[in-house]
Protein backbone atom coordinates (compact mmCIF):
# COMPACT_ATOMS: atom_id res chain seq x y z
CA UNK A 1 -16.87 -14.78 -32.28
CA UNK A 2 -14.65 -17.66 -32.55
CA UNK A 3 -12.60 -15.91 -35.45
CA UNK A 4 -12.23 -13.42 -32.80
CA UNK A 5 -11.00 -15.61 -30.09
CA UNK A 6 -8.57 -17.09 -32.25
CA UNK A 7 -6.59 -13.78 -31.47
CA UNK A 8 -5.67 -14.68 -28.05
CA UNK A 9 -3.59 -18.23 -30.02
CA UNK A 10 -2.38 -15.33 -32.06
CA UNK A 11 -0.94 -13.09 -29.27
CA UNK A 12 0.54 -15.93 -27.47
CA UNK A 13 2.66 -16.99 -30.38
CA UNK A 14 3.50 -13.23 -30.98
CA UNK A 15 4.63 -13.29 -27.86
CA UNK A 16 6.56 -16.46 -27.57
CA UNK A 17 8.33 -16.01 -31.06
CA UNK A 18 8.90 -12.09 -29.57
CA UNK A 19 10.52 -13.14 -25.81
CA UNK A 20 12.41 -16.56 -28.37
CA UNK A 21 15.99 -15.09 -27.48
CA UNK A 22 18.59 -17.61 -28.92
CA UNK A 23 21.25 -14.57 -28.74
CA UNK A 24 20.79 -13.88 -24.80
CA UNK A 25 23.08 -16.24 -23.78
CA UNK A 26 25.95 -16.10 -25.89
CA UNK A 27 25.48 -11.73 -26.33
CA UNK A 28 28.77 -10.85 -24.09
CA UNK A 29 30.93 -13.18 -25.98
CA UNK A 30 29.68 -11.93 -28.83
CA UNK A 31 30.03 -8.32 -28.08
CA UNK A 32 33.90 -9.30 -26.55
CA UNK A 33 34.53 -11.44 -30.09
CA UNK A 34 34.19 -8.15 -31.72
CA UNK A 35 36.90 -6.03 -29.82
CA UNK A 36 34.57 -4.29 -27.29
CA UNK A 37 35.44 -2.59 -23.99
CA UNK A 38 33.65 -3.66 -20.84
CA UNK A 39 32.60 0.41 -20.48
CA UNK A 40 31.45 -0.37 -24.34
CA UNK A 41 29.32 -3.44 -23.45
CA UNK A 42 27.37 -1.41 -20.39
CA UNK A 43 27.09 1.57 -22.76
CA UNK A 44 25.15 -0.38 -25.40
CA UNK A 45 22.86 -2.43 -22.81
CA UNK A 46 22.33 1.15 -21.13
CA UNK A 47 21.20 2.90 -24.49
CA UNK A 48 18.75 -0.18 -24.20
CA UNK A 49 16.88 0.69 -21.14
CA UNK A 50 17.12 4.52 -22.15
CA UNK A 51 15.62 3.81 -25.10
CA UNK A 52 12.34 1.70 -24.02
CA UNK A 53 12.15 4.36 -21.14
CA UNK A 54 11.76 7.07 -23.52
CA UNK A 55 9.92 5.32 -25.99
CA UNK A 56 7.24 3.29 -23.41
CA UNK A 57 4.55 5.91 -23.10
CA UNK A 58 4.56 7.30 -26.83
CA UNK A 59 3.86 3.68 -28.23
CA UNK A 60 1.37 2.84 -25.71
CA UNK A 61 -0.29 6.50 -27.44
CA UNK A 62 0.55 5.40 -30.60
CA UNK A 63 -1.49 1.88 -30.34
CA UNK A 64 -4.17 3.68 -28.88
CA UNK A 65 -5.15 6.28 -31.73
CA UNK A 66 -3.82 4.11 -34.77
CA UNK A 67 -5.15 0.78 -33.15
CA UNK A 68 -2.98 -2.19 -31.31
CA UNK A 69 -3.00 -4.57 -34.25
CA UNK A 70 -0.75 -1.92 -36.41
CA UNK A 71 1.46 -0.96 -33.72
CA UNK A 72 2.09 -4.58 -33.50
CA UNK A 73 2.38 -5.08 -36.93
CA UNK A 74 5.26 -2.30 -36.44
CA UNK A 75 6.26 -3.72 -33.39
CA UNK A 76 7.12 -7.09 -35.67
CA UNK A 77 8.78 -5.13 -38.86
CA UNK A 78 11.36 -3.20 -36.00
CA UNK A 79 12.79 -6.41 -34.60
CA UNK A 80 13.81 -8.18 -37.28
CA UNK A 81 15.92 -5.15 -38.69
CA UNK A 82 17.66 -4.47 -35.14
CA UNK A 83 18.60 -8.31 -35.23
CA UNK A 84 20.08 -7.84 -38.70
CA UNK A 85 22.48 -4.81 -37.72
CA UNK A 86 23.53 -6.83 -35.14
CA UNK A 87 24.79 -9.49 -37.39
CA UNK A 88 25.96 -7.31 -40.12
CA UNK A 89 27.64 -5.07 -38.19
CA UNK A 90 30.20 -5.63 -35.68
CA UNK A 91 30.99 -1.76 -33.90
CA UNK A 92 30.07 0.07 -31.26
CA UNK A 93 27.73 2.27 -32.87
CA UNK A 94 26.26 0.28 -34.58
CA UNK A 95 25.54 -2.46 -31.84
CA UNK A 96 24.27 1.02 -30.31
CA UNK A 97 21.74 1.24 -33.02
CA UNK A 98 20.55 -2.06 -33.23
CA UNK A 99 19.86 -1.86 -29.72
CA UNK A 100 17.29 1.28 -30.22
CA UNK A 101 15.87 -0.41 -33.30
CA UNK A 102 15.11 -3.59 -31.01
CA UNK A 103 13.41 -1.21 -28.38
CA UNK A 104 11.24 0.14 -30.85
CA UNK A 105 10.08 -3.17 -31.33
CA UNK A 106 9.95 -4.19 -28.11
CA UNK A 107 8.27 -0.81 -27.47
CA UNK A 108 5.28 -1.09 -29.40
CA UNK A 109 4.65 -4.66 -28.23
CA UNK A 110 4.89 -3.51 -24.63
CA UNK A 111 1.34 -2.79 -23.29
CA UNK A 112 -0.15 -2.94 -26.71
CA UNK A 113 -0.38 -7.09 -26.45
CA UNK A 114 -2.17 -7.00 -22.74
CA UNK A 115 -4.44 -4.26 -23.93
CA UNK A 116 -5.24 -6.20 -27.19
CA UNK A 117 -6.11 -9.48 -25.46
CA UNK A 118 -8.38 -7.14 -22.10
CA UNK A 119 -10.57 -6.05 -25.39
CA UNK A 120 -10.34 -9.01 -26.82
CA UNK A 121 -12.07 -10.27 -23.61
CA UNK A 122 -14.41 -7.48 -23.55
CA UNK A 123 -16.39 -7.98 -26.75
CA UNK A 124 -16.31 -12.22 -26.04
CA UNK A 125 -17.67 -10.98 -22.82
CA UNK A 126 -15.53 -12.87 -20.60
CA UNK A 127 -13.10 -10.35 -18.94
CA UNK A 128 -13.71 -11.96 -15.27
CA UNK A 129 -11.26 -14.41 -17.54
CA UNK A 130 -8.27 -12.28 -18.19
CA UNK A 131 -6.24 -13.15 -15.41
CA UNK A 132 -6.68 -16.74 -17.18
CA UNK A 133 -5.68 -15.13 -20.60
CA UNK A 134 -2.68 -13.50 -19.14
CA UNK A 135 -1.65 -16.03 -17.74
CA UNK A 136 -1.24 -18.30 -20.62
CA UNK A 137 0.67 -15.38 -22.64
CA UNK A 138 3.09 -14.92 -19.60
CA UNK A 139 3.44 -18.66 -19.42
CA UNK A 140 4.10 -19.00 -23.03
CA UNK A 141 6.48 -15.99 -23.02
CA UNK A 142 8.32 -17.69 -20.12
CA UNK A 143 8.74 -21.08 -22.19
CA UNK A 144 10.59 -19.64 -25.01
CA UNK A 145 12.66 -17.62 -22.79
CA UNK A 146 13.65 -21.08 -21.36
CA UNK A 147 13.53 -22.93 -24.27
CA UNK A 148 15.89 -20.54 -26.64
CA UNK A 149 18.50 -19.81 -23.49
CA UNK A 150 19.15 -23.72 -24.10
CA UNK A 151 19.45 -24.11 -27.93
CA UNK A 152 20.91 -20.46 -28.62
CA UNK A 153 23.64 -21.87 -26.40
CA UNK A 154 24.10 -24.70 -27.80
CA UNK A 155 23.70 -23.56 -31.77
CA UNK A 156 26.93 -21.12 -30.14
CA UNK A 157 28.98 -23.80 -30.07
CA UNK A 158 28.65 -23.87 -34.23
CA UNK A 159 29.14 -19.92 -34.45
CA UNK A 160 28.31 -16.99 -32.47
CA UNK A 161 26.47 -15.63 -35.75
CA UNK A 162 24.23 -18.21 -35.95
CA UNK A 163 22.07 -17.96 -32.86
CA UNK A 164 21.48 -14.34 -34.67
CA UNK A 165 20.56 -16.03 -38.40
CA UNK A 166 18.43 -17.95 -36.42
CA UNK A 167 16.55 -15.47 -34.76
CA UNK A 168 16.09 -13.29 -37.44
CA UNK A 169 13.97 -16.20 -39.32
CA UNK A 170 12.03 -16.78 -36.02
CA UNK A 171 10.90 -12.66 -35.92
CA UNK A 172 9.69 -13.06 -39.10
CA UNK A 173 7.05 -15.26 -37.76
CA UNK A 174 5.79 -12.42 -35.79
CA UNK A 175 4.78 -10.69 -38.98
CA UNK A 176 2.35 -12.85 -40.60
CA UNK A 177 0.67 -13.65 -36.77
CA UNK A 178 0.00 -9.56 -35.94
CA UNK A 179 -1.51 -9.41 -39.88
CA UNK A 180 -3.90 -11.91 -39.22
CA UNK A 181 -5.44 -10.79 -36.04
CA UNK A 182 -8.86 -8.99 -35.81
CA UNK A 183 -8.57 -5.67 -34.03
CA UNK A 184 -11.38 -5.70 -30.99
CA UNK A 185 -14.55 -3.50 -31.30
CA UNK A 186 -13.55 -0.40 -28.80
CA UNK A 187 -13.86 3.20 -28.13
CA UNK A 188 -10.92 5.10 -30.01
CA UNK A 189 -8.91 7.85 -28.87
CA UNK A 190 -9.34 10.33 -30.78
CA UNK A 191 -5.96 12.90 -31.08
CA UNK A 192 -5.99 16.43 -31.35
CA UNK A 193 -2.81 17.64 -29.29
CA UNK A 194 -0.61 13.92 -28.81
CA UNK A 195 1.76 16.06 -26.41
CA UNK A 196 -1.71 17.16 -24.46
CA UNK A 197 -3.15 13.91 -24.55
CA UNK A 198 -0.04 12.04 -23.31
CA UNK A 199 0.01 14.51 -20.43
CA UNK A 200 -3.64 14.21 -19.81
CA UNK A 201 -3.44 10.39 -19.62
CA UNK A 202 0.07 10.37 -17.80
CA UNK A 203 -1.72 13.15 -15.25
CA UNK A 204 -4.30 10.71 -14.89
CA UNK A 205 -2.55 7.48 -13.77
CA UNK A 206 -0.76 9.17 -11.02
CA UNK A 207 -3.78 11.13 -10.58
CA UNK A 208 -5.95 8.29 -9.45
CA UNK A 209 -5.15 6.53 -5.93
CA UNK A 210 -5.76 2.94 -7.43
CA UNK A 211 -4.02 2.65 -10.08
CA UNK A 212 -1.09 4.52 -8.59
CA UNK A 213 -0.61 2.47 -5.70
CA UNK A 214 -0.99 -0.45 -8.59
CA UNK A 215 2.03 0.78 -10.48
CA UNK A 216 4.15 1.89 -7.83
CA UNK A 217 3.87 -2.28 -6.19
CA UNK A 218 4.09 -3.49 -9.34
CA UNK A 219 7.29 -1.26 -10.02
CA UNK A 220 8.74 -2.71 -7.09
CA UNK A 221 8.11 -6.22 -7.61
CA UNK A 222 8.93 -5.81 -11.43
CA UNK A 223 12.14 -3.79 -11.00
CA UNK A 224 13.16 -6.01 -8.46
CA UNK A 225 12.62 -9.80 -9.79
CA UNK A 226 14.75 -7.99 -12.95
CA UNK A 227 17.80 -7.49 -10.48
CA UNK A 228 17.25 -10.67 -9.43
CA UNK A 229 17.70 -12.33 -12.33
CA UNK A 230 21.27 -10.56 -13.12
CA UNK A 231 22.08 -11.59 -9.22
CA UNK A 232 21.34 -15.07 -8.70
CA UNK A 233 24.25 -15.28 -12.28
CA UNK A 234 26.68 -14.06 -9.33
CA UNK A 235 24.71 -16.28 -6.89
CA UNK A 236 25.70 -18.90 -8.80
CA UNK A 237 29.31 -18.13 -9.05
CA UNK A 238 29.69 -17.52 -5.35
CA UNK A 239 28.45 -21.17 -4.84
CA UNK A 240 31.07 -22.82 -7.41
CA UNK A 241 28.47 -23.24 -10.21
CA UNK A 242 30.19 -23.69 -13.55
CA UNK A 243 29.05 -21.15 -16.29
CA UNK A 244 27.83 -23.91 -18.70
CA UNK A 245 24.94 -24.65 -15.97
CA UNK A 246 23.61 -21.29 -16.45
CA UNK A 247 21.81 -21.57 -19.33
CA UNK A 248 19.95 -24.41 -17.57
CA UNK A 249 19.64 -23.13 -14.44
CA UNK A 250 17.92 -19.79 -16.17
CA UNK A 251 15.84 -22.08 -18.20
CA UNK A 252 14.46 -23.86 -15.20
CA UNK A 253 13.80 -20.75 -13.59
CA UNK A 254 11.87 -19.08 -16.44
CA UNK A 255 9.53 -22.30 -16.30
CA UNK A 256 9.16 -21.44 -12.41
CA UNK A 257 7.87 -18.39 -13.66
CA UNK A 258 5.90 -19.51 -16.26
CA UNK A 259 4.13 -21.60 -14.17
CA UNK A 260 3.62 -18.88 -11.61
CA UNK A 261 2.11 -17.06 -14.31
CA UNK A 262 0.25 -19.74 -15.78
CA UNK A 263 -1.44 -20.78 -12.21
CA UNK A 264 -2.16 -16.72 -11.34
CA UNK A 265 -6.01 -17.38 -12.06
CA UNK A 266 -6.68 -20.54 -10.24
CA UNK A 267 -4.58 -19.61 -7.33
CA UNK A 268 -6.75 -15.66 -6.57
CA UNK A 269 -9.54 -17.81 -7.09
CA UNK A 270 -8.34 -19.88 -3.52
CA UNK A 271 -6.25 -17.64 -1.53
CA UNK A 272 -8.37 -14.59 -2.57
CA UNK A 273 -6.91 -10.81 -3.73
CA UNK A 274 -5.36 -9.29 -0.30
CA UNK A 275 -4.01 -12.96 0.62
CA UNK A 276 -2.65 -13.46 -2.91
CA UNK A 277 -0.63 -9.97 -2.62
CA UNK A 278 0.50 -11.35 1.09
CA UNK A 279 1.98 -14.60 -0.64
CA UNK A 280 4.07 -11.91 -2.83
CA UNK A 281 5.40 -10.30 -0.10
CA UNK A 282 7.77 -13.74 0.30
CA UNK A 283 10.06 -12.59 -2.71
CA UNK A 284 11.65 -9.82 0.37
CA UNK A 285 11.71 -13.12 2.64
CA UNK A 286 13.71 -14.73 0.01
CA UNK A 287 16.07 -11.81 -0.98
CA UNK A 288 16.84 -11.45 3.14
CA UNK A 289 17.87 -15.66 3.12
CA UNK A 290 19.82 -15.01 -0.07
CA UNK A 291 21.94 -12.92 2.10
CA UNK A 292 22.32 -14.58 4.76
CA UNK A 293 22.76 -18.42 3.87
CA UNK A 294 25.01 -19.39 0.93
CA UNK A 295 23.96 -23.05 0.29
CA UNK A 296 22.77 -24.32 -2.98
CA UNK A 297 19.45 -25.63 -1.32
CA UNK A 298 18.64 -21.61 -1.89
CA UNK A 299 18.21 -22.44 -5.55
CA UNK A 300 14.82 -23.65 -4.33
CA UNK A 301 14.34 -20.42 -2.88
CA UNK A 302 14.97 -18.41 -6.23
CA UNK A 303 12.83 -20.47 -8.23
CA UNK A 304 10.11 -20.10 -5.50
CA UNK A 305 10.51 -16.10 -6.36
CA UNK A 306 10.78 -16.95 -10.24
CA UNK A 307 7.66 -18.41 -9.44
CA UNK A 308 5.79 -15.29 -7.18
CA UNK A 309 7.57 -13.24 -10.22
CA UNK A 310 5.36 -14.49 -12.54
CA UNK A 311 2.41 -15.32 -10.22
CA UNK A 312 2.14 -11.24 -9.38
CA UNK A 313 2.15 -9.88 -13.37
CA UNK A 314 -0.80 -11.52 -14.36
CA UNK A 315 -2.77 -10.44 -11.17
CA UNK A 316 -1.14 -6.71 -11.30
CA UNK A 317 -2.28 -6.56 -14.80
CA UNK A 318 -5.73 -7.60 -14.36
CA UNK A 319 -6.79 -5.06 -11.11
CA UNK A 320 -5.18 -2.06 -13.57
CA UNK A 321 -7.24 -3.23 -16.33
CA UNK A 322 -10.04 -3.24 -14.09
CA UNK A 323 -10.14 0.88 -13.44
CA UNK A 324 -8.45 2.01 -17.12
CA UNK A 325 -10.47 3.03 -20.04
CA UNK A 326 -10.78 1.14 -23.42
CA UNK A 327 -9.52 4.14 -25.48
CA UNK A 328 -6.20 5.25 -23.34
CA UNK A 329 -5.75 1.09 -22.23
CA UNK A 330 -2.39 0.86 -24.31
CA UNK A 331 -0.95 4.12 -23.04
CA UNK A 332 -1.83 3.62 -19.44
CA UNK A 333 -0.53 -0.05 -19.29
CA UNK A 334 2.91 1.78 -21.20
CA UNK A 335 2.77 4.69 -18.40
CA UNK A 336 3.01 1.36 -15.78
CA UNK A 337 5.53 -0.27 -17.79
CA UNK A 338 7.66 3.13 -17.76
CA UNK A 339 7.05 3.17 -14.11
CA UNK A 340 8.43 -0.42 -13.70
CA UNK A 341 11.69 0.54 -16.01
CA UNK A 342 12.47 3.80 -14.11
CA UNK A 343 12.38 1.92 -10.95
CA UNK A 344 14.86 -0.56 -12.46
CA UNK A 345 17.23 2.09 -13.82
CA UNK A 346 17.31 3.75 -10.38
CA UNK A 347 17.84 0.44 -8.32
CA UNK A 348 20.02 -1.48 -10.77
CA UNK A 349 22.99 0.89 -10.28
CA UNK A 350 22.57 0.97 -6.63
CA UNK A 351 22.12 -2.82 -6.13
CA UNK A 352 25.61 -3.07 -8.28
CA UNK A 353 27.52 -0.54 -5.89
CA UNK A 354 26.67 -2.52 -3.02
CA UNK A 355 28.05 -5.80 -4.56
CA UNK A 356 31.34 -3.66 -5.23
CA UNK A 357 31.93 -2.27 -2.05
CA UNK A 358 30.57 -4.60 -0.05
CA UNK A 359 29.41 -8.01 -0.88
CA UNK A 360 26.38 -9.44 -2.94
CA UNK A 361 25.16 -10.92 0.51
CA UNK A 362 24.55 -7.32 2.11
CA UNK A 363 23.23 -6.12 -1.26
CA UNK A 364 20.45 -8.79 -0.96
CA UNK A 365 19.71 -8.13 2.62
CA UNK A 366 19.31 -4.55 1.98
CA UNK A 367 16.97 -5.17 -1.00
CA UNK A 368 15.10 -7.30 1.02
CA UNK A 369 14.70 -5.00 3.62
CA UNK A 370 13.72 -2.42 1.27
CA UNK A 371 10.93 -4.70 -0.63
CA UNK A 372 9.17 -5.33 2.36
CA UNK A 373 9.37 -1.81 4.08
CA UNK A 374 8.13 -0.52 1.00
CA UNK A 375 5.54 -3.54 -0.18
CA UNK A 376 4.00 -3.91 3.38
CA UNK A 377 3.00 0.38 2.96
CA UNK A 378 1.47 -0.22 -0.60
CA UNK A 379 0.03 -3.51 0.47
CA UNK A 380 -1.39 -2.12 3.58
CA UNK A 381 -2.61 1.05 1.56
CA UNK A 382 -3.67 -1.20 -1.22
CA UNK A 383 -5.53 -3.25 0.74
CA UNK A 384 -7.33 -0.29 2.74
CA UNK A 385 -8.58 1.24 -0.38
CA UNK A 386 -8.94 -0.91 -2.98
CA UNK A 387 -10.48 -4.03 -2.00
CA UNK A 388 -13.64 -2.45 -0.12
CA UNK A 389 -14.43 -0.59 -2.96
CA UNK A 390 -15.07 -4.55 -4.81
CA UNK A 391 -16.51 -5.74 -1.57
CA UNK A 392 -18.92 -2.92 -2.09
CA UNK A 393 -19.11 -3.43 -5.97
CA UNK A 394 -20.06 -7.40 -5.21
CA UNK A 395 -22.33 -6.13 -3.10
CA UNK A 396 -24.25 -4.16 -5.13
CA UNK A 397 -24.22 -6.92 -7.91
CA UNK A 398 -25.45 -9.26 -5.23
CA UNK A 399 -28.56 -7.40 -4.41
CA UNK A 400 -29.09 -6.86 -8.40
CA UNK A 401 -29.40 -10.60 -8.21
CA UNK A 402 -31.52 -10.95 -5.75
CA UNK A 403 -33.95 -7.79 -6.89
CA UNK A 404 -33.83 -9.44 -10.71
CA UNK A 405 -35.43 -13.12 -9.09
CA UNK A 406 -37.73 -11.51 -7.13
CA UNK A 407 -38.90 -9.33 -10.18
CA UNK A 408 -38.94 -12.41 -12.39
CA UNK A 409 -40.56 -14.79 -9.83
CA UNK A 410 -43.54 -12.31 -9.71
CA UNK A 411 -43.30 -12.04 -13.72
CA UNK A 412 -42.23 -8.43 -14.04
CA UNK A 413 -38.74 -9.28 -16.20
CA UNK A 414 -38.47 -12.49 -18.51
C-alpha cells in the first residue's frame, strides 16, 4: 500500500513538470519573430482549442479501456515532440501542427490524472480524502505555472529558443514519472463498439440530473476564470501597468489559485457544501466591480477570484467523482472537461466583441451579470437536488452506526 500511495507524489510531479510553461510568456513574440500575421497567431491558438475539443472525450475512452497509466505514458511521449516542432520549425503550418501534437498530450492527461489519483484513493480506502489529494495536484500545477511564467521570461532575454530547449528537457521528466506508477485495482471497461460506448457514456452524463447540473456550473466557472485570465492582461494595460510586470503579476495570481486549490478540503470541511458553492458565487461580484471601478486596489479583487478559481475545481471534481463509475471515470471527467472547453469557445469570442465595440468595462459587467443569473439557477437547482440526497445518505450511515453498537454491545457482531 505505500508503493501504491507513492502514485499520488508521482501525479503531482506529472502534473507540475506538464502545466511547467517557460514558453507562455514569451509565445507571441515568438510567433511575431518568425514573420506571422496577427489572423496567423489566432488561427494557430484556435486549432488549439479545436483540437482538445475534439480530442477530450476519445482520450478520456481511451484511458478507460487501455488503462490511465498508458494513456499517460502517451500523454508524456506527445508533448515533448509538439515542443520540438515548435523549435525546429518556424511556419505557419507547422506551428499549426505542433499545436495539435501538444493537445494530444494535453488530451490524454486531461481527466486521466484526476481519475488515476479518485482510484488511487479507492483501493487506500480513503476517498472521503480526495478533495485533499486534488487539492495538492491543483496547487502544485498552479506553482509551476507561476514559477516558469517568471524564469521562461527571463531565460527570453538570452533567446526566444531557449525557453523552448528548456522545456523540452523538463517534458522528458514526465516520461520516466507515468512509467513508474502502479495502475489502481478497478473495474475495466470493456469495448465492443468505442463509437457506441462513447455515446452510451456521453448519453449518460447529460442523462443524469447530478452530474449535469455539475458540469454545466463547473463549465461556467471554468470557462469563465479562463476569460479572465486573458482580461485582467488588458486590465492591466487600462491601469498603466508596464508589460514587464505581467509575468509577475500572473505568477502571483496562479499562487492565489494554488492556494485556493490547495485550502479546497479544509475550507468544505468549515463552511460546508451549499455555503462553499455560495462563497463561489463572489467571482460574478468581482467581474461586476471590474467594470465598474478602475483602480489598482482591484488587483486584490482578481486574485481573490484566482483564488475561488482554484478553490471550486477541487470541490467540482470531487461531488462528480462521487456519482461516476470506476470503469467510464476517465471518459466522464473528459465529457466535463469538453463541456468546460465548449463553453469557453462560445464565450471567448463574445467576451472579445464586447471589448471591441464597446469597452472591456461593459464586457465585465455583462459577464458578471451573466455568471450570477446563470450560477444562482444551477446553485439553487444544485442545492435542491443534490445535497438532500447526502443528507439522506449520512443519514442512513448514521443509523448503521448506531444499529452496529447496539448489535455489538449485546455481542451479536465483533
Amino acid at each position: 500500500m505505500k508503493t501504491l500511495a507513492a502514485n499520488f507524489w508521482k501525479i503531482y510531479a506529472y502534473k507540475f513538470i506538464s502545466e511547467f510553461y517557460f514558453i507562455v510568456p514569451i509565445l507571441i513574440p515568438y510567433y511575431k519573430s518568425n514573420n506571422l500575421s496577427s489572423t496567423q497567431i489566432f488561427t494557430i491558438q484556435a486549432a488549439y482549442a479545436l483540437s482538445i475539443l475534439i480530442l477530450e472525450i476519445p482520450s478520456g475512452y481511451l484511458a478507460d479501456v487501455i488503462g490511465r497509466k498508458k494513456t499517460l505514458i502517451l500523454g508524456a511521449v506527445f508533448l515533448p515532440v509538439g515542443l520540438a516542432i515548435y523549435v525546429f520549425t518556424g511556419t505557419f503550418l507547422t506551428f499549426v501542427l505542433a499545436e495539435f501534437i501538444i493537445a494530444v498530450g494535453n488530451s490524454m492527461r486531461s481527466g486521466c490524472d484526476s481519475a488515476f489519483i479518485y482510484d488511487t484513493a479507492v483501493q487506500l480506502k480513503s476517498e472521503s480524502e480526495y478533495k485533499k489529494y486534488e487539492g495538492k495536484s491543483a496547487f502544485y500545477t498552479r506553482i509551476g505555472t507561476a514559477l516558469s511564467s517568471i524564469l521562461g521570461g527571463l531565460a527570453a532575454l538570452l533567446s526566444l529558443n531557449l525557453p523552448f530547449y528548456i522545456n523540452i528537457g523538463t517534458s522528458l521528466i514526465m516520461l520516466p514519472l507515468a512509467l513508474s506508477l502502479i495502475e489502481p485495482k478497478r473495474e475495466t471497461l470493456k469495448s465492443m463498439n468505442p463509437f457506441k460506448d462513447i455515446m452510451r457514456i456521453f448519453g449518460f452524463s447529460f442523462a443524469n440530473s447530478r452530474l449535469r447540473l455539475l458540469m454545466l456550473f463547473s463549465a461556467l466557472i471554468m470557462s469563465t476564470g479562463v476569460i479572465g485570465i486573458w482580461s485582467y492582461f488588458l486590465f492591466y494595460e487600462s491601469l498603466g501597468i508596464g508589460v514587464g510586470y505581467f509575468g509577475i503579476l500572473f505568477a502571483v495570481f496562479q499562487l492565489a489559485s494554488a492556494l485556493g486549490s490547495r485550502k479546497t478540503h479544509s475550507l468544505e470541511k468549515i463552511f460546508g457544501l451549499k455555503n462553499s458553492l455560495l462563497l463561489v458565487m463572489l467571482i460574478g461580484g468581482v467581474f461586476l466591480l471590474l467594470g465598474k471601478i478602475q483602480s489598482p486596489l482591484m488587483i486584490v479583487l482578481i486574485l481573490l477570484n484566482a483564488f475561488l478559481w482554484g478553490f471550486s475545481y477541487p470541490l467540482f471534481l470531487d461531488e462528480m467523482n462521487r456519482i461516476i463509475r470506476s470503469e467510464t471515470r476517465a471518459t466522464v471527467l473528459s465529457v466535463a472537461n469538453m463541456t468546460v472547453s465548449l463553453s469557453y469557445v462560445i464565450l471567448a469570442p463574445l467576451f472579445g466583441k464586447l471589448v471591441d465595440r464597446h469597452s472591456l468595462s461593459k464586457a465585465y459587467i455583462i459577464m458578471g451579470v451573466y455568471f450570477l443569473v446563470y450560477g444562482s439557477i444551477a446553485l439553487i437547482t444544485f442545492i435542491r437536488l443534490f445535497p438532500s440526497k447526502r443528507i439522506q445518505a449520512q443519514n442512513r450511515n448514521e443509523k448503521k452506526t448506531i444499529l452496529k453498537k447496539s448489535l455489538m454491545m449485546k455481542g451479536f457482531v465483533e
